[in-house]
Every structure is written in C-alpha cells, then in structure tokens.
N, C-alpha and C. Protein backbone atom coordinates (compact mmCIF):
# COMPACT_ATOMS: atom_id res chain seq x y z
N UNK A 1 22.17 -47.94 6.22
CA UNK A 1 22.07 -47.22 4.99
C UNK A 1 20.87 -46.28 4.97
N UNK A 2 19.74 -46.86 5.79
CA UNK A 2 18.56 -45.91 5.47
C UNK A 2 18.77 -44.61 6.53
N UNK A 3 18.23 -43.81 6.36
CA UNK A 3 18.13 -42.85 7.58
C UNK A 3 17.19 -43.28 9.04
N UNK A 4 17.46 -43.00 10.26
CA UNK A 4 16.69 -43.46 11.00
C UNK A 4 15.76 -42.55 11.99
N UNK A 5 14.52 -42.55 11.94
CA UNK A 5 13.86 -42.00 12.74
C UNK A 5 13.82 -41.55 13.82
N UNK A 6 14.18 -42.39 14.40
CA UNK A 6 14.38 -42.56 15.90
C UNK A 6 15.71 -42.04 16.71
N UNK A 7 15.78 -41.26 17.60
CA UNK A 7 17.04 -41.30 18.49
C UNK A 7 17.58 -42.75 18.71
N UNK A 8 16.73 -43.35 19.40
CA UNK A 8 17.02 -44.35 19.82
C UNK A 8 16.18 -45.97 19.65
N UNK A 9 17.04 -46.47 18.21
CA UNK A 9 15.97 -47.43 17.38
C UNK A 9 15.67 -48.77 18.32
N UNK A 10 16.38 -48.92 19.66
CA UNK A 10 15.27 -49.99 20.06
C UNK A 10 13.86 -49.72 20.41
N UNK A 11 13.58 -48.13 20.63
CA UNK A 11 12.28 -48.17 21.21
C UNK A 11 11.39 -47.96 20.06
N UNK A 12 9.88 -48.63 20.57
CA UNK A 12 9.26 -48.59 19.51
C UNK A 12 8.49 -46.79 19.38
N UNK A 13 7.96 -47.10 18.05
CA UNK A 13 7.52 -45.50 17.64
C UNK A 13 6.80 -44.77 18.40
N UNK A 14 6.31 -45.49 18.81
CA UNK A 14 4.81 -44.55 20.02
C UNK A 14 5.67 -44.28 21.08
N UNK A 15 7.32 -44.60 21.23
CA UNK A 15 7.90 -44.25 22.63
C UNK A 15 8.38 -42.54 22.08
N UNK A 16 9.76 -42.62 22.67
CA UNK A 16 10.37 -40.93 22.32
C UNK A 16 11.07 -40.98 21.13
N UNK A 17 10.89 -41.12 20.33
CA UNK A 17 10.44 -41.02 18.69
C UNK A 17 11.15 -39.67 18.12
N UNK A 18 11.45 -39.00 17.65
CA UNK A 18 12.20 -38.24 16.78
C UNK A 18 10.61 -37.16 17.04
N UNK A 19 9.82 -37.57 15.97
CA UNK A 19 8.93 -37.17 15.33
C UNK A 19 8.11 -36.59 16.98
N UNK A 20 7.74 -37.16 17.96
CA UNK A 20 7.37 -37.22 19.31
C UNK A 20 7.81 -36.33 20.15
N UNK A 21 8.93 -36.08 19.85
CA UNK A 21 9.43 -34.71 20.20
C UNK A 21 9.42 -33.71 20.25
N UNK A 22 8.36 -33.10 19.05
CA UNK A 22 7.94 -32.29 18.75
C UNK A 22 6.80 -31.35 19.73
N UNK A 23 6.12 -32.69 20.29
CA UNK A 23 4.89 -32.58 20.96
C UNK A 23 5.32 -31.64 22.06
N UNK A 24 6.56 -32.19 22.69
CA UNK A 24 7.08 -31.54 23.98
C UNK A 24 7.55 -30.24 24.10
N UNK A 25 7.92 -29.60 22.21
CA UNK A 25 8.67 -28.24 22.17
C UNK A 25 7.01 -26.93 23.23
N UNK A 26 7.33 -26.13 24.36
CA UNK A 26 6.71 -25.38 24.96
C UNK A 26 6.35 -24.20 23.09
N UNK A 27 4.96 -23.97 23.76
CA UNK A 27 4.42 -23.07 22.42
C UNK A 27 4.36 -23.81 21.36
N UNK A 28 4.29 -22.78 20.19
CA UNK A 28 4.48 -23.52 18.62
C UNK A 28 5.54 -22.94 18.29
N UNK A 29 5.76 -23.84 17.09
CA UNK A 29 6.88 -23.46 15.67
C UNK A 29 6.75 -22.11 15.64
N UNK A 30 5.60 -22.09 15.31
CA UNK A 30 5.14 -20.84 14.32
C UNK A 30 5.24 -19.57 15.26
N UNK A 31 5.09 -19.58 16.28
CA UNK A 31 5.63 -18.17 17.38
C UNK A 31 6.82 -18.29 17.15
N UNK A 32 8.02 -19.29 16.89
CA UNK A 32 8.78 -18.91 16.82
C UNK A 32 10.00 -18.34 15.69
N UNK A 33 9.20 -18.64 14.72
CA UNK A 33 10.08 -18.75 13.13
C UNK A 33 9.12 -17.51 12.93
N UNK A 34 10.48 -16.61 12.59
CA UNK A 34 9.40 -14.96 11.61
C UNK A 34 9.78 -15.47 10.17
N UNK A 35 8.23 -14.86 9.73
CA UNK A 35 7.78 -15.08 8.48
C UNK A 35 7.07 -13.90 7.99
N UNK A 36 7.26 -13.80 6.73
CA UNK A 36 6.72 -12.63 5.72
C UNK A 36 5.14 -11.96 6.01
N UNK A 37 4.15 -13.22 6.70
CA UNK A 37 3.16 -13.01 6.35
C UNK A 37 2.80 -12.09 8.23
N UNK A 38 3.79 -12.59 9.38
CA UNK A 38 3.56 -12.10 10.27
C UNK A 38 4.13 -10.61 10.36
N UNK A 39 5.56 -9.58 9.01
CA UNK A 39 6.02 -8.75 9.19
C UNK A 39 5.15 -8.15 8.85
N UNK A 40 4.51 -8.93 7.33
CA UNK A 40 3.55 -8.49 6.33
C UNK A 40 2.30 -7.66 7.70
N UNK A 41 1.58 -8.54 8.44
CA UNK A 41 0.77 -8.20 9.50
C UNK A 41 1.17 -6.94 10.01
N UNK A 42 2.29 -7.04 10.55
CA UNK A 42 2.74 -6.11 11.85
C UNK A 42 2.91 -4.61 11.05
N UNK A 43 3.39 -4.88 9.91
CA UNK A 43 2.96 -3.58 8.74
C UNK A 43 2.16 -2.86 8.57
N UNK A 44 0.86 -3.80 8.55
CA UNK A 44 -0.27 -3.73 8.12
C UNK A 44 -1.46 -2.70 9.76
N UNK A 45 -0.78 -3.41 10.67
CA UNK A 45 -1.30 -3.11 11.91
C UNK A 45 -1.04 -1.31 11.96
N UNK A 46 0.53 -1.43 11.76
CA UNK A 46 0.87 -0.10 12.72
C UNK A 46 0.60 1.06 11.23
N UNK A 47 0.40 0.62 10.05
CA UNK A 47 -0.11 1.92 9.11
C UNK A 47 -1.55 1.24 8.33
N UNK A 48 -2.27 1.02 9.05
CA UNK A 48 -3.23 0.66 8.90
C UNK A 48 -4.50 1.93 8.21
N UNK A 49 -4.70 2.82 9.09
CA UNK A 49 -5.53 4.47 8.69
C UNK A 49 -4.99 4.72 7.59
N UNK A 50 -3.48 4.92 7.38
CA UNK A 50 -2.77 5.68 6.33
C UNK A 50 -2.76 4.71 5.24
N UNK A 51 -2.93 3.29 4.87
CA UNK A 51 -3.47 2.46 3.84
C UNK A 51 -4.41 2.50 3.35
N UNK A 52 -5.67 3.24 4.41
CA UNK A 52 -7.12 2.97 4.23
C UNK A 52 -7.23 4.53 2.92
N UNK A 53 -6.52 5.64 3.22
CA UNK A 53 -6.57 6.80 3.07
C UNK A 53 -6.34 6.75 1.73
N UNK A 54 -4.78 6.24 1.71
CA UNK A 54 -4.12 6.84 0.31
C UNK A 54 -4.64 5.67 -0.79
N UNK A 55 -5.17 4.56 -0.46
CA UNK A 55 -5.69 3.19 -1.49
C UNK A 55 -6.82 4.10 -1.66
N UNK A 56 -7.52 4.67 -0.60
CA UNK A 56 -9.07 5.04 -0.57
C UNK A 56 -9.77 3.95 -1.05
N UNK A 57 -9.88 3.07 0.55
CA UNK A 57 -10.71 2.04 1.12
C UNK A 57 -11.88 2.55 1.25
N UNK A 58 -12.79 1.71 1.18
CA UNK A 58 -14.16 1.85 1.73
C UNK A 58 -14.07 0.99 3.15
N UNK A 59 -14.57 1.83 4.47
CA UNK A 59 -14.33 1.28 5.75
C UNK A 59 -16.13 1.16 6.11
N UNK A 60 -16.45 0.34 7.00
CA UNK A 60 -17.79 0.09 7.79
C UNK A 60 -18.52 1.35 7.73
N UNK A 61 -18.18 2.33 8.12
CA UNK A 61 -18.40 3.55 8.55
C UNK A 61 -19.18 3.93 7.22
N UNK A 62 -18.04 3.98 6.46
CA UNK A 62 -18.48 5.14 5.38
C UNK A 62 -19.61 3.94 3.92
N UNK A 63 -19.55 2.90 4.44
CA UNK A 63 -20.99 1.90 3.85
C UNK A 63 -22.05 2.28 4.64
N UNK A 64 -22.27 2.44 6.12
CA UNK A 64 -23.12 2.88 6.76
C UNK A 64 -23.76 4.13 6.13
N UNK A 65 -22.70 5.22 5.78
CA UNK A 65 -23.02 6.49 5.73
C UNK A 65 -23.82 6.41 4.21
N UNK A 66 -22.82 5.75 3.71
CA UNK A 66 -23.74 5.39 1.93
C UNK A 66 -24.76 4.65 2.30
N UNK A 67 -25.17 3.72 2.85
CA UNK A 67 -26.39 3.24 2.91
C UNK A 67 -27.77 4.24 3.75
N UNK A 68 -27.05 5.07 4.11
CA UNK A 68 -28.30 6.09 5.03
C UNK A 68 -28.62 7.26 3.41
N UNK A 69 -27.24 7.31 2.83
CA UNK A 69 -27.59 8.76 1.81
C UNK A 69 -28.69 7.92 0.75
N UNK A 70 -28.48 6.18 0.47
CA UNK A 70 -29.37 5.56 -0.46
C UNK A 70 -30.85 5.72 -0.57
N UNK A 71 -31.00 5.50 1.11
CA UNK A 71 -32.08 5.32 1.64
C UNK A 71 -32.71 6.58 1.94
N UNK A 72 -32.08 7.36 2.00
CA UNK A 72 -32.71 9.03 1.49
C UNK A 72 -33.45 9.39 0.48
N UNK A 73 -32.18 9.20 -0.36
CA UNK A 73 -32.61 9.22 -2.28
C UNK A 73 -33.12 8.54 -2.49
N UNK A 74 -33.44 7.40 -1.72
CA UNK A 74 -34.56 6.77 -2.58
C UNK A 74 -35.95 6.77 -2.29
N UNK A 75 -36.19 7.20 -1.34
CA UNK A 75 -37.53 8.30 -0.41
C UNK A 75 -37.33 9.27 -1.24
N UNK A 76 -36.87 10.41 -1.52
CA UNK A 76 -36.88 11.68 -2.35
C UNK A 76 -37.42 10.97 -3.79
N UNK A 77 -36.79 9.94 -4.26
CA UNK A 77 -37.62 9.79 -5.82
C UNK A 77 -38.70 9.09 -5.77
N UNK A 78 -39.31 8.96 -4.82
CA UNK A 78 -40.59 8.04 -4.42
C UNK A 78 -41.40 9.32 -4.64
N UNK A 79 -41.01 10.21 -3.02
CA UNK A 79 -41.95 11.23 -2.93
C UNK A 79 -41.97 11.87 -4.83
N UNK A 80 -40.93 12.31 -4.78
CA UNK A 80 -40.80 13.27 -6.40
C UNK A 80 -41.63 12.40 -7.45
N UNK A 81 -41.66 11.28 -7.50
CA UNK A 81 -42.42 10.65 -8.47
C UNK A 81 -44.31 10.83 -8.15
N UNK A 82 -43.94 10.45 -6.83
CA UNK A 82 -45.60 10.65 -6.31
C UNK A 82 -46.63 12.05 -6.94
N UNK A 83 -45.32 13.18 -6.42
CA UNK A 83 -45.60 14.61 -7.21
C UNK A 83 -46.05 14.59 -8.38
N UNK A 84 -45.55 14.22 -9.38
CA UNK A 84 -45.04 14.14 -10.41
C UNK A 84 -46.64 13.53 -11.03
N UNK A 85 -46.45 12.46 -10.89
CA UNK A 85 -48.11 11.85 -11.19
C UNK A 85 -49.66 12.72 -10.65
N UNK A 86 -49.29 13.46 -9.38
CA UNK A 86 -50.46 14.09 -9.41
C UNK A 86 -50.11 15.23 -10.29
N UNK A 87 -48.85 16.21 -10.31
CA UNK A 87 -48.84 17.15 -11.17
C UNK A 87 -49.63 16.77 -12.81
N UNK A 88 -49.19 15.79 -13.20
CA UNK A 88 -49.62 15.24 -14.17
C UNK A 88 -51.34 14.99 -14.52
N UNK A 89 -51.97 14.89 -13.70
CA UNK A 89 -53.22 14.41 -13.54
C UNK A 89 -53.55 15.85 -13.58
N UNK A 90 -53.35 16.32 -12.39
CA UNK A 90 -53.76 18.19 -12.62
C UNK A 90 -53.82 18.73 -13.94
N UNK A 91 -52.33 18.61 -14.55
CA UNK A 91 -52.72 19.03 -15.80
C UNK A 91 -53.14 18.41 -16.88
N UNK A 92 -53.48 17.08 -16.78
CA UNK A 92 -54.50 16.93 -17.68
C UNK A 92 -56.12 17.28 -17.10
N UNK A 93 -56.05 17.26 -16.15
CA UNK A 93 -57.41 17.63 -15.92
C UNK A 93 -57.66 19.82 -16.47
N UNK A 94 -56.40 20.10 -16.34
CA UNK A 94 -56.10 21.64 -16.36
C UNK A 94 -56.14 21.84 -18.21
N UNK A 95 -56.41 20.48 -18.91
CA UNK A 95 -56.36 20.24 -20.25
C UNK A 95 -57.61 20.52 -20.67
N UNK A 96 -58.51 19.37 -20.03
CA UNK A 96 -59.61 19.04 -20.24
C UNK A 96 -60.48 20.43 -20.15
N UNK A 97 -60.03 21.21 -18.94
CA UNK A 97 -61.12 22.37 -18.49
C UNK A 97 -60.94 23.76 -20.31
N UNK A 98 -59.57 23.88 -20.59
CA UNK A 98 -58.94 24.19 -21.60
C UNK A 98 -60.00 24.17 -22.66
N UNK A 99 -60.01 22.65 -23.09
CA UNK A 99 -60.55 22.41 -24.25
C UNK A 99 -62.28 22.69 -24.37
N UNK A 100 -62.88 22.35 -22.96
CA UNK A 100 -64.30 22.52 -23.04
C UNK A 100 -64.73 24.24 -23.33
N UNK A 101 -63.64 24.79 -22.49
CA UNK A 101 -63.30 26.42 -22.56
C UNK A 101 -63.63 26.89 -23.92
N UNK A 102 -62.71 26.50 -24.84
CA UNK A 102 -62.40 26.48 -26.17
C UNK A 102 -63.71 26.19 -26.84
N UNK A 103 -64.20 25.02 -26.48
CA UNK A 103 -65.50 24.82 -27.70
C UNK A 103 -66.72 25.46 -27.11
N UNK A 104 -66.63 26.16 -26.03
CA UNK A 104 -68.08 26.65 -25.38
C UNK A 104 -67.48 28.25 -26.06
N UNK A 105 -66.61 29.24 -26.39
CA UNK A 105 -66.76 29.82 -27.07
C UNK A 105 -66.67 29.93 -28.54
C-alpha cells in the first residue's frame, strides 16, 4: 500500500537505493533542465551594452569618472574658498585704510 523507495526492497538504504541513484547521474540536474533564470542569463549576456544604454546604468567606468570630476570640484571650492577669505580680509583691511582716510580729512 505504501509507496516504495527502493528498486529493490531487500537491500538496505545505504545500498542502490532509489534516492542513491542520483549520485551516479554524470553532471548535474541543473545543466540539464532549462530554466527561466538561465534564458533570463543568456538574455542578459548577449544584450548586455544595449541594457546598460537605454535603462542608463551607471557602469564602473563612469563612477570612476564621477569620482575624479568630485575630487576636482572639491579642490576648486577649497581653493575658491581659500580666495575668498583672503579677498575678504583685503577688503576689510581696504575698509579700514578708507575710514582712517575719511577722518584724517
């Protein structure tokens, strides 16, 4: 009545077993059963550039390239700020000369 495991139920389980059989199939399952996720792949492989393009991916490359333009701009607002503070100092000092100007005539 029950279902039976075994080809052949005198031998015990650890012999050639149903399940044991498996061991012996050459390769795997899985090379041999197509599945969605391997067409899905093979899709993915052969229009791979033209996914990157029309989604407009961000690829290695173009993080590289943004991380060099960051690291630019962010040297340019260093220097520009640096400016900026002496411009500043100048003209308050360009204030000061102003005002003494002013009260000495």
């Amino acid at each position: 009545m029950y279902p039976v495991i075994n080809q052949n139920p005198d031998l015990n389980a650890t012999g050639d077993s149903f399940w044991d059989q498996f061991s012996h199939i050459p390769g795997t399952i899985e090379s041999r059963v197509p599945t969605f996720d391997k067409s899905l792949d093979a899709y993915f492989d052969q229009h791979f550039a033209a996914i990157i393009e029309e989604w407009d991916l961000v690829t290695g490359t173009d993080l590289d390239r943004l991380e060099n333009r960051l690291a630019h701009v962010s040297d340019e607002i260093t220097r520009l700020y640096a400016e900026k503070v002496a411009i500043e100092a100048r003209a308050q000092r360009l204030d000061e000369l102003i005002s003494h100007l002013e009260k000495s005539l």
